[in-house]
Structure formats: structure tokens, C-alpha cells
C-alpha atoms as a PDB file:
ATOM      1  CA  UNK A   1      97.118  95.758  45.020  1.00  0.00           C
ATOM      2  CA  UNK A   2      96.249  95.752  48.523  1.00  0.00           C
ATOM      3  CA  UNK A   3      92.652  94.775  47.173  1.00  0.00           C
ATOM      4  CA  UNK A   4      94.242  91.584  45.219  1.00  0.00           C
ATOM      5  CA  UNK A   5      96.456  90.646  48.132  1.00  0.00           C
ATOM      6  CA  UNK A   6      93.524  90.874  50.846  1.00  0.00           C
ATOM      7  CA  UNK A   7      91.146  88.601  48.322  1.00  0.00           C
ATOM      8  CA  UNK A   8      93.722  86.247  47.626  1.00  0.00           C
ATOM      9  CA  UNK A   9      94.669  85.998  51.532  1.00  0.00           C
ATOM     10  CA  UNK A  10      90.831  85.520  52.617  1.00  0.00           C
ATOM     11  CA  UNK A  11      90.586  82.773  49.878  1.00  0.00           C
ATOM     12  CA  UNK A  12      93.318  80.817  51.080  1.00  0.00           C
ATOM     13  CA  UNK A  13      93.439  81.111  54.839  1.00  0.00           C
ATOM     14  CA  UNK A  14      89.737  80.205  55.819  1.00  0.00           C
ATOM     15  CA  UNK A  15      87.153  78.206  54.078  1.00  0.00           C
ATOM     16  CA  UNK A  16      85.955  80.324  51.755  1.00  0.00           C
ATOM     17  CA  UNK A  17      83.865  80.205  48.286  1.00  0.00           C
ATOM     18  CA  UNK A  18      85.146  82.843  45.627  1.00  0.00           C
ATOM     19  CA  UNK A  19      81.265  84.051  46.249  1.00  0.00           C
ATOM     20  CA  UNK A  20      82.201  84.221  49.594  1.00  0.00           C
ATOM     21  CA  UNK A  21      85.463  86.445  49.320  1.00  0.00           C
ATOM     22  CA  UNK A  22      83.033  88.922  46.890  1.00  0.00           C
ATOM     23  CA  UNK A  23      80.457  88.764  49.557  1.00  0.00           C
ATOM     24  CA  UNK A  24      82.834  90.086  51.862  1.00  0.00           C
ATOM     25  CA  UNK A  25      84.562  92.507  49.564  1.00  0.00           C
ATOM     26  CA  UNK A  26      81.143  94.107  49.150  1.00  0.00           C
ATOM     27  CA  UNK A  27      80.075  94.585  52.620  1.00  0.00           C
ATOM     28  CA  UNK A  28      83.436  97.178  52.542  1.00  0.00           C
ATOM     29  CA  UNK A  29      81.906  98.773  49.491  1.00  0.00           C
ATOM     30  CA  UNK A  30      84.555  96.998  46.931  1.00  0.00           C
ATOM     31  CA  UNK A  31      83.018  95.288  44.066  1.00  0.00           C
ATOM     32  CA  UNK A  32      84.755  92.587  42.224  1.00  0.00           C
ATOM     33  CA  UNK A  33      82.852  89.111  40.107  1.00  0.00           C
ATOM     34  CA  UNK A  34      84.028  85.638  41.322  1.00  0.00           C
ATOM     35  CA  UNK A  35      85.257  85.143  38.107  1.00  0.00           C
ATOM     36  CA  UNK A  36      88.025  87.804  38.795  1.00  0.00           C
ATOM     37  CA  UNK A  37      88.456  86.847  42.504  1.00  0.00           C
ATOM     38  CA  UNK A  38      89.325  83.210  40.292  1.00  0.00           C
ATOM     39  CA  UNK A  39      91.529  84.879  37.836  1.00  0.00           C
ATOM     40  CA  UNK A  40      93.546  87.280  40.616  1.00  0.00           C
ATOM     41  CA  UNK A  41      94.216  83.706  42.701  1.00  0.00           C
ATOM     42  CA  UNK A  42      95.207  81.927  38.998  1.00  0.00           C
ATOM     43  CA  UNK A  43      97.360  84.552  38.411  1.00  0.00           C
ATOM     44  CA  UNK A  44      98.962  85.498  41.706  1.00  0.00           C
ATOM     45  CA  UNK A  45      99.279  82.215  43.428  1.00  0.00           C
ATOM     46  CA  UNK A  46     102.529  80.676  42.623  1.00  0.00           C
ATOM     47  CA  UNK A  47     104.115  83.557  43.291  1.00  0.00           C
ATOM     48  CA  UNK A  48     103.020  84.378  46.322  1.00  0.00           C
ATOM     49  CA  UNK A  49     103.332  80.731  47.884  1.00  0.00           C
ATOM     50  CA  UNK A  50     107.056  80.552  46.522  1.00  0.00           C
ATOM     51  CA  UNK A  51     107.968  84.072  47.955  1.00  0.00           C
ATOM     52  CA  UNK A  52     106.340  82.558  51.304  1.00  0.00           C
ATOM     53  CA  UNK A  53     108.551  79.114  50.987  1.00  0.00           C
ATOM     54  CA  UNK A  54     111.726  81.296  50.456  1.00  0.00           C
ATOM     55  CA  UNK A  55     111.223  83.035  53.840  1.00  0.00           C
ATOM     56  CA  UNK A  56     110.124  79.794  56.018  1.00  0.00           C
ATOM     57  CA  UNK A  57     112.409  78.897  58.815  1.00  0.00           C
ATOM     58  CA  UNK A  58     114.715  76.035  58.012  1.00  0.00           C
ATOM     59  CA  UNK A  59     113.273  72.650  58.219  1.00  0.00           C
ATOM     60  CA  UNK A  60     113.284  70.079  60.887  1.00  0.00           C
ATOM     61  CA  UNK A  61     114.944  66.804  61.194  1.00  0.00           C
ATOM     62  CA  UNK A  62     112.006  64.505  60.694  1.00  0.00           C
ATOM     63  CA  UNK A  63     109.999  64.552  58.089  1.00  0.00           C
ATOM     64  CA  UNK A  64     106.005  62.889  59.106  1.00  0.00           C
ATOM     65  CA  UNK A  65     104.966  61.723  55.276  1.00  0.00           C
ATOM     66  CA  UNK A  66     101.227  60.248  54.983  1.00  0.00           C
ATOM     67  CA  UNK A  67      98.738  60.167  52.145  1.00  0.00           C
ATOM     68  CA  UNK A  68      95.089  60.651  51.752  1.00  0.00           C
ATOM     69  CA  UNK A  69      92.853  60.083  49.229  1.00  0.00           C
ATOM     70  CA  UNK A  70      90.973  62.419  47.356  1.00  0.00           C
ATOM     71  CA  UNK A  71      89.020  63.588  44.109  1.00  0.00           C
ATOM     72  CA  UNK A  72      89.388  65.728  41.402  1.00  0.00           C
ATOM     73  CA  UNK A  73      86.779  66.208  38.767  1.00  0.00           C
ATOM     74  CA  UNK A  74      85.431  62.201  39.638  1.00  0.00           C
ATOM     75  CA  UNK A  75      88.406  60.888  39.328  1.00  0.00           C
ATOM     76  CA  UNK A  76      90.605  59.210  42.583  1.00  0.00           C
ATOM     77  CA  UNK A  77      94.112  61.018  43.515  1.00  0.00           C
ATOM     78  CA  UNK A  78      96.004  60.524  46.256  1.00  0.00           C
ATOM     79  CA  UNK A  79      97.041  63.661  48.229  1.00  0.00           C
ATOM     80  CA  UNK A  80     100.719  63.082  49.417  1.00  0.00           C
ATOM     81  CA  UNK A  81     102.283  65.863  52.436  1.00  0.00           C
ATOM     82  CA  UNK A  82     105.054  65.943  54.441  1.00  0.00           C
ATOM     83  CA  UNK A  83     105.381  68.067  57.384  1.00  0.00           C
ATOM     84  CA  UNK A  84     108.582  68.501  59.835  1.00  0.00           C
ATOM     85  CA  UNK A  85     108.295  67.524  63.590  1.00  0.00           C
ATOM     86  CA  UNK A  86     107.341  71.242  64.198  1.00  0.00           C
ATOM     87  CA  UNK A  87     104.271  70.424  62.044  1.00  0.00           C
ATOM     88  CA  UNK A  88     105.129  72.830  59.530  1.00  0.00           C
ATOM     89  CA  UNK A  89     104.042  71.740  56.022  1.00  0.00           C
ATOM     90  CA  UNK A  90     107.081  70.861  53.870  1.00  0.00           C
ATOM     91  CA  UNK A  91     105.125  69.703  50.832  1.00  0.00           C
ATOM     92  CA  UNK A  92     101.880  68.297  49.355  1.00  0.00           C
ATOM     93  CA  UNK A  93     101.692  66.806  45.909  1.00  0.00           C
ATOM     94  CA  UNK A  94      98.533  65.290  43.548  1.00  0.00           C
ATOM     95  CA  UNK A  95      99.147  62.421  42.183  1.00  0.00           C
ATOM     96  CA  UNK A  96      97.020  59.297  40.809  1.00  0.00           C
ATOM     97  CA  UNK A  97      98.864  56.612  42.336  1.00  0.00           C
ATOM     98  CA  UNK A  98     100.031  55.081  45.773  1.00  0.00           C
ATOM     99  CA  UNK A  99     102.716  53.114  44.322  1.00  0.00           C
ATOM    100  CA  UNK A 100     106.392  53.194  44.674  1.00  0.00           C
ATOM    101  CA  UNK A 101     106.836  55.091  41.686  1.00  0.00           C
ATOM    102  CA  UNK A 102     104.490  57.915  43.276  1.00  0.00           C
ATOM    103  CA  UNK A 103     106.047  57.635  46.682  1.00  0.00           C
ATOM    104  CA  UNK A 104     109.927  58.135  45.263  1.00  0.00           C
ATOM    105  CA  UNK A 105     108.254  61.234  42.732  1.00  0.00           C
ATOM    106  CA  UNK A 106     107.518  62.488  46.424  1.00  0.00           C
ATOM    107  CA  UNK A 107     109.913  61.924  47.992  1.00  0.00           C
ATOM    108  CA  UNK A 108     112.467  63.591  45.214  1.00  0.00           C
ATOM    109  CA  UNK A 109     110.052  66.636  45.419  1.00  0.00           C
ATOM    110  CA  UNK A 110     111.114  66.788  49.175  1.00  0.00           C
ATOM    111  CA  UNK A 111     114.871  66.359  48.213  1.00  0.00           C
ATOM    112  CA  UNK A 112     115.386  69.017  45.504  1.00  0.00           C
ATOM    113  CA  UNK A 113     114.443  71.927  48.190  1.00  0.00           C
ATOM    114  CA  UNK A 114     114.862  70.360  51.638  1.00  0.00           C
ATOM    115  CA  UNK A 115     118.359  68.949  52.966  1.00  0.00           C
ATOM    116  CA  UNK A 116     118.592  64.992  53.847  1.00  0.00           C
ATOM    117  CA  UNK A 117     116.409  64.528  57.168  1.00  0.00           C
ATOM    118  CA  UNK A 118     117.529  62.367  60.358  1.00  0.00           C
ATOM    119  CA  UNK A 119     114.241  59.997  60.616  1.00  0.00           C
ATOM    120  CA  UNK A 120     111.584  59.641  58.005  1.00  0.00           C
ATOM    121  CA  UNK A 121     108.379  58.701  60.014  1.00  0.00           C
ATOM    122  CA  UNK A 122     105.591  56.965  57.570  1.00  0.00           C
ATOM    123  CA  UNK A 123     102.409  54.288  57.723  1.00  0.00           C
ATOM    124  CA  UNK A 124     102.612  51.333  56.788  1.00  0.00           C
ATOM    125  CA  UNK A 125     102.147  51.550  53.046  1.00  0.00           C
ATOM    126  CA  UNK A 126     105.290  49.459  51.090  1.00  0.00           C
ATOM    127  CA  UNK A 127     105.713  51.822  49.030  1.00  0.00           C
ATOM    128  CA  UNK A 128     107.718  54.124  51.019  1.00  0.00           C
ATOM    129  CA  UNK A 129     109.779  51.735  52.453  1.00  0.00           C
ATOM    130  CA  UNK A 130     110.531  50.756  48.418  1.00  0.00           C
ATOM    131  CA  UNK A 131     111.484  54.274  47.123  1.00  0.00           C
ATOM    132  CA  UNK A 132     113.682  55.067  50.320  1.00  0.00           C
ATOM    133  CA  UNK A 133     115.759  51.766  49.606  1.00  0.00           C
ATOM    134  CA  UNK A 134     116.114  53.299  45.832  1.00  0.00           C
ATOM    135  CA  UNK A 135     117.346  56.606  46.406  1.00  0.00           C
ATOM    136  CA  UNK A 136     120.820  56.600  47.182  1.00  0.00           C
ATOM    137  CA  UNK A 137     120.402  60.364  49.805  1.00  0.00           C
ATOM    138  CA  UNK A 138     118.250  58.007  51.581  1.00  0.00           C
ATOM    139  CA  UNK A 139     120.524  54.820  52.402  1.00  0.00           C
ATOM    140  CA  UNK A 140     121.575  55.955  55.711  1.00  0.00           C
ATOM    141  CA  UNK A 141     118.110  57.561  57.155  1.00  0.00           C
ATOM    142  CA  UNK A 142     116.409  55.951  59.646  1.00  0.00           C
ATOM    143  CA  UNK A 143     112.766  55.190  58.434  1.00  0.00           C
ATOM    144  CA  UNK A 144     110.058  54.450  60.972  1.00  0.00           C
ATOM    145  CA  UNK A 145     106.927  53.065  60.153  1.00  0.00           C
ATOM    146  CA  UNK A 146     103.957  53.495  62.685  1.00  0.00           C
ATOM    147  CA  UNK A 147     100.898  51.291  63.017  1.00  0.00           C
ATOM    148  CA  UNK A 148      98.266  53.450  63.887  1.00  0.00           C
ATOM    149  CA  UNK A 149      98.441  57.200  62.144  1.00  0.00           C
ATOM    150  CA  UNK A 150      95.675  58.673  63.778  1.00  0.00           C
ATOM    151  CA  UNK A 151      97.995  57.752  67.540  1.00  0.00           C
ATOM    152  CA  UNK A 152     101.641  58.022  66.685  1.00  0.00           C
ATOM    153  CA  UNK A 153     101.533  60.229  63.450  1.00  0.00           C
ATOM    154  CA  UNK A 154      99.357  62.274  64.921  1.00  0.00           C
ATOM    155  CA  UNK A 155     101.278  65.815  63.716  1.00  0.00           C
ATOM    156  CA  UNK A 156     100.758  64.643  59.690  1.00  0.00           C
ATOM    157  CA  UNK A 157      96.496  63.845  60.492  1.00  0.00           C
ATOM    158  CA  UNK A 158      96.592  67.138  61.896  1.00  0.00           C
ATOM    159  CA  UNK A 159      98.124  68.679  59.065  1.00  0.00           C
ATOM    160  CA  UNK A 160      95.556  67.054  56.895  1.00  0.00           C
ATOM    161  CA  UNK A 161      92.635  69.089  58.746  1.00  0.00           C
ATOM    162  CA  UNK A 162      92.703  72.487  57.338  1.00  0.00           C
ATOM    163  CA  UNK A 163      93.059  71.125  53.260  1.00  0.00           C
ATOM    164  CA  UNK A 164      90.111  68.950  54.253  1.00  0.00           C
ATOM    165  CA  UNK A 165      87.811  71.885  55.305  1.00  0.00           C
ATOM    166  CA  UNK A 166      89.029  73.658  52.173  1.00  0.00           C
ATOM    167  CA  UNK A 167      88.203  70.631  49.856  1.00  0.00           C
ATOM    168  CA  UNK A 168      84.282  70.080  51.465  1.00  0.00           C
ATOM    169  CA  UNK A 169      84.025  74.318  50.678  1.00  0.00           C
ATOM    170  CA  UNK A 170      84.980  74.100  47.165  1.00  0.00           C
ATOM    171  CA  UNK A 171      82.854  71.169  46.954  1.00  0.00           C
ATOM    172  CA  UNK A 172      85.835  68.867  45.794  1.00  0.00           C
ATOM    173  CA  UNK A 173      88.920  69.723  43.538  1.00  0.00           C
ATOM    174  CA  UNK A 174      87.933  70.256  39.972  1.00  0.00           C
ATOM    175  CA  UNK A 175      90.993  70.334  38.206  1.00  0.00           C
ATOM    176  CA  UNK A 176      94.344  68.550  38.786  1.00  0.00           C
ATOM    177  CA  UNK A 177      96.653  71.864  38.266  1.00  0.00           C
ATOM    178  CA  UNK A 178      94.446  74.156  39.772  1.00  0.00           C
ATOM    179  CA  UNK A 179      94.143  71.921  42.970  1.00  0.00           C
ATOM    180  CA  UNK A 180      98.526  71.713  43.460  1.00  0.00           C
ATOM    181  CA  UNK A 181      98.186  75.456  42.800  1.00  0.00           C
ATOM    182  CA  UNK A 182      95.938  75.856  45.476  1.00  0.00           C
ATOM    183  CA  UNK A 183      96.841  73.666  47.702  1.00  0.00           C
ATOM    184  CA  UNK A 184     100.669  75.068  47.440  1.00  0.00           C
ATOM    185  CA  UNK A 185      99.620  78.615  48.510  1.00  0.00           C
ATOM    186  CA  UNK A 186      97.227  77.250  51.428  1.00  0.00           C
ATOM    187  CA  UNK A 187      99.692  75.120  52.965  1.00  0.00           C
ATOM    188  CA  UNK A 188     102.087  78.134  53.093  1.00  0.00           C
ATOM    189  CA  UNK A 189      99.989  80.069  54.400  1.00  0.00           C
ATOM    190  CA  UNK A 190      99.298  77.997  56.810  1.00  0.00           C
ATOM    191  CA  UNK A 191     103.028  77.705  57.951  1.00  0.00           C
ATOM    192  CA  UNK A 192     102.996  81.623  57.729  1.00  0.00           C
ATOM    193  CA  UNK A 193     100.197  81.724  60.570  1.00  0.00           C
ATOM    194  CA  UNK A 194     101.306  78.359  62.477  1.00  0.00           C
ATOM    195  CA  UNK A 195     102.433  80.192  65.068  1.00  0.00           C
ATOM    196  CA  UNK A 196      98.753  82.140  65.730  1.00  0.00           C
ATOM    197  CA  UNK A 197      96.938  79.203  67.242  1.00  0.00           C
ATOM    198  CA  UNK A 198      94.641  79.347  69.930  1.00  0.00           C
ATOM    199  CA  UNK A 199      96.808  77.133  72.425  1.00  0.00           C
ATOM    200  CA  UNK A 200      99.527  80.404  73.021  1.00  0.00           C
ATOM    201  CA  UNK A 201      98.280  83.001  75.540  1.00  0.00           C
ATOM    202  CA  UNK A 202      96.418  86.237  73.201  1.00  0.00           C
ATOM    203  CA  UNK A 203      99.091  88.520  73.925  1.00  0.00           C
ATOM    204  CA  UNK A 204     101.446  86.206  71.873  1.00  0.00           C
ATOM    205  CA  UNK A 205      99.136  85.162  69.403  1.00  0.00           C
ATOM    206  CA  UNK A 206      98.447  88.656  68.194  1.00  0.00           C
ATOM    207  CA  UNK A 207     101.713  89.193  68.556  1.00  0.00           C
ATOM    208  CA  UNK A 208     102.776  86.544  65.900  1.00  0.00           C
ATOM    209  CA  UNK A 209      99.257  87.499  63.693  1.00  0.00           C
ATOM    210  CA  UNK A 210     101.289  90.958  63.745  1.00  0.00           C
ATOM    211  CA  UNK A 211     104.255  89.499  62.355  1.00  0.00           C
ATOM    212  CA  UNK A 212     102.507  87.332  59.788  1.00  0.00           C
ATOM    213  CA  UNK A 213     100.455  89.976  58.519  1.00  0.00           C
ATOM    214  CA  UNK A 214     103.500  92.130  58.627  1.00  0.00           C
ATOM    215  CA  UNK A 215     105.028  89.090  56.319  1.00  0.00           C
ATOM    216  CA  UNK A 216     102.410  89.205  53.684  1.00  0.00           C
ATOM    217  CA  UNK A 217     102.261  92.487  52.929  1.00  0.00           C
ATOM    218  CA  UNK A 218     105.724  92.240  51.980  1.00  0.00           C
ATOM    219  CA  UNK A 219     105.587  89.686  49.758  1.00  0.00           C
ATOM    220  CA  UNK A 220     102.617  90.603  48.109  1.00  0.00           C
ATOM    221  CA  UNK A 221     103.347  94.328  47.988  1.00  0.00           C
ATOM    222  CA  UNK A 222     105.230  94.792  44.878  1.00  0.00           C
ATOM    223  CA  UNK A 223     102.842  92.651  42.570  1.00  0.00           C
ATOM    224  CA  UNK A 224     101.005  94.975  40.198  1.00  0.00           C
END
């Protein structure tokens, strides 16, 4: 397992090809095809990025929602992600559409595992501003809109960095599911090693790589 879990980790953390991963594997003296590196990450995924969500630190007050567009397979989707004011990812979602209807499907996403936040901060884009005014948890939160994302929701562009990388890799998304599976497991990931950034002095950082690693081992350890 510790095989699987160290594949699966390398895939999702850095920008990484399945041929890279085996690449890697190899120079250590482990072989394993692409094709199972693929199958090990279908298979495994999920589970790993829900055991991750269950052990995140409870979420801020604000949620930071913004959208991006994106492909999969040729086709035009919309990536939707919400991150606290910490900049921890709460969610990302696929969907075709930037319309109310896709903004209150994200926005009940958010609800059913996150409790009622303080300030929703968003663009400009209507349709947010239309599916908060339908959901009744909503009525009382205080929605700000920013004109410029790139200035004043600065913590959301950030967030969209690292998925970005990934996507240019993999040489776009090629299928709808596979895409929300991956991109579930990357963005906890990233959350798991948020705190390992460059900008803390390196006695810290390793300190909190320590605890992360420390983290996934236990989650992943008792998949067979």
C-alpha cells in the first residue's frame, strides 16, 4: 500500500503525467504501467479526498466564490470553487453553465457540508446574486460583489493557480467525472499541505510537511 499511497500522492500534489509518476517509481527500482498508476488513482481517489475533508479544520466565515472557464474533451465547462478567507479550498465543481441555475447547484453543494457563512464575497456575475436571493439559508448573508478579481478577490485567483498547472500537464481534462474526481483529491491535498508554503521560516515549514505527511499516511494506511 505504501507504493499506491506514494503514486497517488505524487500524482496529485505536483504537476505530474501518470508517465511521470512511473518514471519516478522506476528510478527507486519499482515498476508499475501508467495504465495502473490510472487505475490505483480511479480507484483510490474518492476515498482518500473524503477521509482528507473529514479531518480539515472547520471552515471560515467568508466564503471567496469565483469561476473559470475550462475544457473537457472540446467541450466548454465552467470550473466553480469556493475557498474560506484562510484560502483553504471549500469546494470546486464542473459544470456546463454560468447561469443561476449552476450558481445555486453550487452554492447548495457548499451548504449540505459547510455551516451558513457571515459574508459571501463574489464577481460580478448576476447569477450569484440570483441564487443567493432564492435560497432561503442565504436571506440574511451579506453578499459582496467586487469589481476587479484579480485586486480584491485576490485569495480565490490564487486558489485557481495550482488546478491550472495541473490542467496544462494533463494537457486539458478529458472526461467530465474523471476531472471532479481529480480535481476533489487535488484541492484537498492542497488544504492538507497549505500550511508548507515557502513564506513561513523552514523550521516551520518542515515542521507542518511533518504533520501532513504524518496525516496521509493515516488516511491512506488501511486501504488494501
Amino acid at each position: 500500500m505504501s507504493i499506491i499511497q506514494h503514486a497517488v500522492w505524487l500524482y496529485h500534489r505536483f504537476p505530474l503525467s501518470y508517465r511521470d509518476v512511473q518514471e519516478l517509481l522506476h528510478q527507486r527500482g519499482i515498476e508499475v504501467s501508467h495504465e495502473t498508476l490510472r487505475e490505483w488513482c480511479m480507484k483510490f481517489g474518492s476515498f482518500f479526498a473524503e477521509e482528507l475533508r473529514h479531518r480539515e479544520s472547520r471552515a471560515g466565515s467568508r466564503w471567496y466564490l469565483d469561476e473559470v472557464c475550462t475544457s473537457v474533451n472540446g467541450v466548454r465547462h465552467w470550473l466553480w470553487r469556493a475557498v474560506d478567507e484562510h484560502g483553504f479550498v471549500l469546494d470546486i465543481l464542473l459544470q456546463r453553465h454560468r447561469d443561476a441555475e449552476a450558481a445555486k447547484t453550487f452554492l447548495n453543494h457548499l451548504l449540505a457540508e459547510y455551516d451558513v457563512p457571515e459574508v459571501i464575497h463574489t464577481d460580478q456575475l448576476r447569477s450569484y446574486g440570483a441564487a443567493i436571493r432564492e435560497l432561503p439559508s442565504l436571506i440574511n448573508v451579506d453578499h459582496q460583489q467586487v469589481i476587479s478579481t484579480a485586486r480584491c478577490n485576490n485569495i480565490v485567483e490564487q486558489s485557481h493557480r495550482p488546478t491550472r498547472r495541473q490542467e496544462r500537464q494533463q494537457q486539458g481534462f478529458k472526461r467530465r467525472r474523471r476531472a471532479q474526481e481529480f480535481l476533489r483529491l487535488h484541492a484537498r491535498l492542497t488544504n492538507l499541505h497549505h500550511h508548507t508554503r515557502n513564506s513561513v521560516p523552514a523550521a516551520t515549514r518542515r515542521s507542518n510537511q511533518r504533520v501532513a505527511f504524518r496525516t496521509w499516511s493515516m488516511i491512506t494506511a488501511g486501504v488494501a
